[in-house]
C-alpha atoms as a PDB file:
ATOM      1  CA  UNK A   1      11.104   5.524 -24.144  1.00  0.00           C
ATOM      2  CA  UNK A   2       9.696   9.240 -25.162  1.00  0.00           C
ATOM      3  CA  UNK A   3       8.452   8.323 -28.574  1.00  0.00           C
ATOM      4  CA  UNK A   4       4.791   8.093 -27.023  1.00  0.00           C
ATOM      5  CA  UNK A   5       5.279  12.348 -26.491  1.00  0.00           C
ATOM      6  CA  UNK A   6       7.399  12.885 -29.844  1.00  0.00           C
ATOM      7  CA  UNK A   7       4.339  14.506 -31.323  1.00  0.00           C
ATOM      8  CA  UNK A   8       3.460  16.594 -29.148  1.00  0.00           C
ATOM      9  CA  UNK A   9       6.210  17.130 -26.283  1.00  0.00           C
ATOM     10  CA  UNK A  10       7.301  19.563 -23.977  1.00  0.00           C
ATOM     11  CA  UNK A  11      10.913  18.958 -23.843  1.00  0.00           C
ATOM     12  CA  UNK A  12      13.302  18.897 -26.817  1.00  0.00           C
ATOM     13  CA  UNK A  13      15.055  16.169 -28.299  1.00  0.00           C
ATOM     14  CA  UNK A  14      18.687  16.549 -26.037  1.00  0.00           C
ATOM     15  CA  UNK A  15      15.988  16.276 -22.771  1.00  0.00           C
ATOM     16  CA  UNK A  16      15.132  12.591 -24.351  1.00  0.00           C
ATOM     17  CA  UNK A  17      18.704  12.108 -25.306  1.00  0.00           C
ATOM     18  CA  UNK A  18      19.997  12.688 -21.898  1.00  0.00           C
ATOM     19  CA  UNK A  19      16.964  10.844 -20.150  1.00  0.00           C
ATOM     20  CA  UNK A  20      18.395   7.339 -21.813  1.00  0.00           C
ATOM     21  CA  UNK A  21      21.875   8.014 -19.955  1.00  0.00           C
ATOM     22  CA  UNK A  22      23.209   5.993 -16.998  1.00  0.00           C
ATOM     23  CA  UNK A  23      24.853   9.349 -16.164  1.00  0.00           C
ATOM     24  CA  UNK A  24      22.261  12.232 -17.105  1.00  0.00           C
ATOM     25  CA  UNK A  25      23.131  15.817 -16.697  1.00  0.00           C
ATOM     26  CA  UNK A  26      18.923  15.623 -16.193  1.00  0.00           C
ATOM     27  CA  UNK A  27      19.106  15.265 -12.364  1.00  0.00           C
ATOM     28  CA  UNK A  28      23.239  14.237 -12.204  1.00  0.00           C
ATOM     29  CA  UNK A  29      22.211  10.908 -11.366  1.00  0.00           C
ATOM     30  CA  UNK A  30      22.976   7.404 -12.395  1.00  0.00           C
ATOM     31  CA  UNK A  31      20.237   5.118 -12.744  1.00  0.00           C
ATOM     32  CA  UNK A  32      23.059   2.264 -11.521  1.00  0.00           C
ATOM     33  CA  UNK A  33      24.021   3.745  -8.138  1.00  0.00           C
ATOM     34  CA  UNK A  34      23.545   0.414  -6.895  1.00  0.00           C
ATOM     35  CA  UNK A  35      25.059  -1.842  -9.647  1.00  0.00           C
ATOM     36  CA  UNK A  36      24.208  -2.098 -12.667  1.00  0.00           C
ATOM     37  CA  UNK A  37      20.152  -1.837 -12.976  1.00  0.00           C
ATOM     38  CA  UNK A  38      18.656  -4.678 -15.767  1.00  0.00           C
ATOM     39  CA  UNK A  39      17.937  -2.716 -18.821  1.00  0.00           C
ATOM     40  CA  UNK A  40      14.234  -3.982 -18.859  1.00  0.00           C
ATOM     41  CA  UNK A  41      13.875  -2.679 -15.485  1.00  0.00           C
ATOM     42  CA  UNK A  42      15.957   0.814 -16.635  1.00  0.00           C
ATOM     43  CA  UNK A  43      13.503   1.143 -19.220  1.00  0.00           C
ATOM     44  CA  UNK A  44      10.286   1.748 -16.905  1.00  0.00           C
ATOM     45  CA  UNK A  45      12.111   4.733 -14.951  1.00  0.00           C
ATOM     46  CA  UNK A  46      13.524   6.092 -18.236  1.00  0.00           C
ATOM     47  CA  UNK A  47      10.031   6.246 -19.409  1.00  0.00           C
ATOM     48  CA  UNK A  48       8.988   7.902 -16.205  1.00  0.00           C
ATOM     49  CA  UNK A  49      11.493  10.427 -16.688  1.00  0.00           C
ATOM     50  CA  UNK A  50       9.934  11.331 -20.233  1.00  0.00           C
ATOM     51  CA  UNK A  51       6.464  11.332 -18.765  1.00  0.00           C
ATOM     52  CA  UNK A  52       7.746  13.886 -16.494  1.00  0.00           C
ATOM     53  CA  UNK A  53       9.925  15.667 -18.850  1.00  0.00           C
ATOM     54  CA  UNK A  54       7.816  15.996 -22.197  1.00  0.00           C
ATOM     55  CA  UNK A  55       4.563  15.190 -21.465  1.00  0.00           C
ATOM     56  CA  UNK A  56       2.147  17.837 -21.998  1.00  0.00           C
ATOM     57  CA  UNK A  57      -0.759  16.725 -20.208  1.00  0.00           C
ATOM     58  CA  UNK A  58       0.730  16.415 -16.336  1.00  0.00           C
ATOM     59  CA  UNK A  59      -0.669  19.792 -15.551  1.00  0.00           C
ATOM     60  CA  UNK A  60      -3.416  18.558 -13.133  1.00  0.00           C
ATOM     61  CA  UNK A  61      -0.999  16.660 -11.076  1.00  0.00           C
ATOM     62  CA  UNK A  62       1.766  19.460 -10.919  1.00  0.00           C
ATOM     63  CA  UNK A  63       1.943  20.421  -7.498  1.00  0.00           C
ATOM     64  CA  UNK A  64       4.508  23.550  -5.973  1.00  0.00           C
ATOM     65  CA  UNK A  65       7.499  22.303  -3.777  1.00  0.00           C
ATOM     66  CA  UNK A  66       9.041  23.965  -1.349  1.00  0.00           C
ATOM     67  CA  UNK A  67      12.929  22.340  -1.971  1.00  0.00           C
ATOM     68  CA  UNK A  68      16.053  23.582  -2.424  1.00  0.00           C
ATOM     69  CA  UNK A  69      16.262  21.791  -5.884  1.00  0.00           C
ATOM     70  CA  UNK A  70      13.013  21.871  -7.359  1.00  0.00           C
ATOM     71  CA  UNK A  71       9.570  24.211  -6.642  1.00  0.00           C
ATOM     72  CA  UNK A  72       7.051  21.699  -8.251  1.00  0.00           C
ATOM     73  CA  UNK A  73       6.775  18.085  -8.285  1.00  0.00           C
ATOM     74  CA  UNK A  74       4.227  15.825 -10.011  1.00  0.00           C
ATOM     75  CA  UNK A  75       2.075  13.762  -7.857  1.00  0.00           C
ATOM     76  CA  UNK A  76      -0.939  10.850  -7.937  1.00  0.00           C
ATOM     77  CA  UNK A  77      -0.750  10.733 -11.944  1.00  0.00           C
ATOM     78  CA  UNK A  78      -2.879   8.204 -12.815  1.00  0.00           C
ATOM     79  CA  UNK A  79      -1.040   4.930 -14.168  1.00  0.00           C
ATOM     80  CA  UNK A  80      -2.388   1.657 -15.878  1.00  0.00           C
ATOM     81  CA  UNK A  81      -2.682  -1.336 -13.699  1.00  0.00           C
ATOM     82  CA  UNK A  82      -0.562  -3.666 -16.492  1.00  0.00           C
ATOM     83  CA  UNK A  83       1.989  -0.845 -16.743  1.00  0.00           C
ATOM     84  CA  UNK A  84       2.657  -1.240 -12.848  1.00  0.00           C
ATOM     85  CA  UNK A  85       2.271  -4.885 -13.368  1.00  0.00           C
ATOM     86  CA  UNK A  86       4.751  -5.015 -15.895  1.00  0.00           C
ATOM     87  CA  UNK A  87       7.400  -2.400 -13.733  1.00  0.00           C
ATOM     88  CA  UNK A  88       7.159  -5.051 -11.233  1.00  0.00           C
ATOM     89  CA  UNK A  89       7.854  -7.906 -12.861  1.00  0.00           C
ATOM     90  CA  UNK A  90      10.568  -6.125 -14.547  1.00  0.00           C
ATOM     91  CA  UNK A  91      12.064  -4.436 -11.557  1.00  0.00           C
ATOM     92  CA  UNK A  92      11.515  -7.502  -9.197  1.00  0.00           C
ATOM     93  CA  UNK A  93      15.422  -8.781  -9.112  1.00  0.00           C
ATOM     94  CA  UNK A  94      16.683  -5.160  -9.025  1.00  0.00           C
ATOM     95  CA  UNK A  95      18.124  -4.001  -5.706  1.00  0.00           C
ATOM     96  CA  UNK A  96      18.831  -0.405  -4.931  1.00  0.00           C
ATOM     97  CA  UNK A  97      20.921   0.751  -1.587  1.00  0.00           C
ATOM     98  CA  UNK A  98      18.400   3.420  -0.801  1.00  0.00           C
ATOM     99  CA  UNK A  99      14.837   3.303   0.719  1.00  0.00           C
ATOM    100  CA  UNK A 100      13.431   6.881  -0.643  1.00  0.00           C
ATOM    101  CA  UNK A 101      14.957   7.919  -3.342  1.00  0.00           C
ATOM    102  CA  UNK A 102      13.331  11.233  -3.000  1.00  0.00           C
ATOM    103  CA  UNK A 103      15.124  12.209   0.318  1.00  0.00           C
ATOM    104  CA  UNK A 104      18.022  11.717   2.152  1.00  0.00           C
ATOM    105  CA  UNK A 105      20.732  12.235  -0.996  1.00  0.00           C
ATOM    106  CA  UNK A 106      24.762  12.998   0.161  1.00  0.00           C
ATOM    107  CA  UNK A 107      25.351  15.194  -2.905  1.00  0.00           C
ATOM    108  CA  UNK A 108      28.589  16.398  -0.935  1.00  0.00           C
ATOM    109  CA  UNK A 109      30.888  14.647  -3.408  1.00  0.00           C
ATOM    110  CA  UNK A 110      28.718  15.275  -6.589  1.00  0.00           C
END
């Protein structure tokens, strides 16, 4: 899912290694937290994960953030209408036990 960056990429090889890994040292998180997540669904937030990680032109969209975990996040990238078509129609059986996956974590037991 990070070939469309291989030419020109800002992460190395082991970032798109770990990226396709239900357990990724990335983030240490497991895309199936909530059962296991259909690989054509998987395969849309892998490939977000190498937009994030190697692409090279995010920079206006890079925004600082004030976390404990992270001081910049990338927001309002533009995306193609039949990518988020697709996502959805991939994604639309998938279930996940969490409402924001951007807040709210228990990371107490790793």
């Amino acid at each position: 899912q990070c070939t469309p960056w291989k030419e020109n990429a800002c992460c190395t090889a082991n970032t798109s290694v770990q990226a396709h890994q239900d357990q990724s040292y990335l983030y240490n998180f497991n895309w199936d937290h909530c059962g296991v997540m259909p690989e054509k669904c998987k395969r849309h937030f892998i490939q977000d994960t190498c937009l994030y990680e190697c692409s090279p032109n995010l920079g206006p969209w890079i925004k600082p953030a004030d976390s404990s975990w992270r001081k910049e996040r990338i927001l309002h990238v533009p995306l193609c209408w039949e990518d988020c078509e697709q996502w959805w129609e991939d994604c639309r059986d998938a279930v996940t036990c969490k409402v924001n996956w951007h807040k709210g974590w228990n990371w107490t037991t790793g």
